[in-house]
Protein backbone atom coordinates (compact mmCIF):
# COMPACT_ATOMS: atom_id res chain seq x y z
CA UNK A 1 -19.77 10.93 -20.79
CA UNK A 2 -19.27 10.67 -17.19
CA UNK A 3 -20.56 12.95 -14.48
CA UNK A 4 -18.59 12.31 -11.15
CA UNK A 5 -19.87 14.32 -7.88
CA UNK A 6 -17.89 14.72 -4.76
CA UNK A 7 -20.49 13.18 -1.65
CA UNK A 8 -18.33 13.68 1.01
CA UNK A 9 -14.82 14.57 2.21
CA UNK A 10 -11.29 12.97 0.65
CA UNK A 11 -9.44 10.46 2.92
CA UNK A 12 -5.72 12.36 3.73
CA UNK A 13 -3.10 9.57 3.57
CA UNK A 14 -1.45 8.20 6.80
CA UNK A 15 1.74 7.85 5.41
CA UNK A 16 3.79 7.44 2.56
CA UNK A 17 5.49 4.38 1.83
CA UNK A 18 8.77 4.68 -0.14
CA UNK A 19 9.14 2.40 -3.32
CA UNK A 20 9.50 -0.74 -3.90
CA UNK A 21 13.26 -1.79 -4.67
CA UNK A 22 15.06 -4.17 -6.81
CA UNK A 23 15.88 -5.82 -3.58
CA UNK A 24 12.11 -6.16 -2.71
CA UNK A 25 11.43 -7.76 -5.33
CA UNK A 26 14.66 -10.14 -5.74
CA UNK A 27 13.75 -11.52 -2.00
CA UNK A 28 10.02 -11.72 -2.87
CA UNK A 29 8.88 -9.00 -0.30
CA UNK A 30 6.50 -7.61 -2.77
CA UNK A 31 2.83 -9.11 -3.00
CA UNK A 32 1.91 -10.53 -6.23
CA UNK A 33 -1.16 -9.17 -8.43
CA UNK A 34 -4.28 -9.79 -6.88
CA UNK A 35 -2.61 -11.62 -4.03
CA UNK A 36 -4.71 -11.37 -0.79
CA UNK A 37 -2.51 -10.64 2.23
CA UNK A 38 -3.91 -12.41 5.35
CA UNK A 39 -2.30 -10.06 8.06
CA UNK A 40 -3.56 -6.97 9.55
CA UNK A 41 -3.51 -3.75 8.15
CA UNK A 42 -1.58 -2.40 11.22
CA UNK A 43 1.48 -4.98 10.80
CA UNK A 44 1.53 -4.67 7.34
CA UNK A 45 2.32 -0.91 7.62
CA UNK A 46 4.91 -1.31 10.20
CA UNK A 47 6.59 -4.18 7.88
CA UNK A 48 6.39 -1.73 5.05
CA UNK A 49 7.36 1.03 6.82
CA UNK A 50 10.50 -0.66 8.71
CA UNK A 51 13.06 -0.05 6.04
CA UNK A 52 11.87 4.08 5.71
């Protein structure tokens, strides 16, 4: 069994990115699993966000 409580208030998101396409991945845009992205959280929203 698990018992979960709420202990404080849910985080509304920002934004919403639009998926990842074929083209994303062809040109190697996408991260790979577990990859650590050194670059800001700030550019790598705008980078991700550029094409919406």
């Amino acid at each position: 069994m698990l018992d979960l409580h709420c202990r404080g208030q849910a985080l509304e998101p920002e934004v919403m990115a639009p998926a990842f396409t074929i083209k994303d991945f062809k040109t190697g845009w996408t991260p790979e699993n577990l990859e650590i992205l050194d670059k800001p959280y700030e550019t790598l929203m705008q980078e991700r966000l550029k094409g919406a």
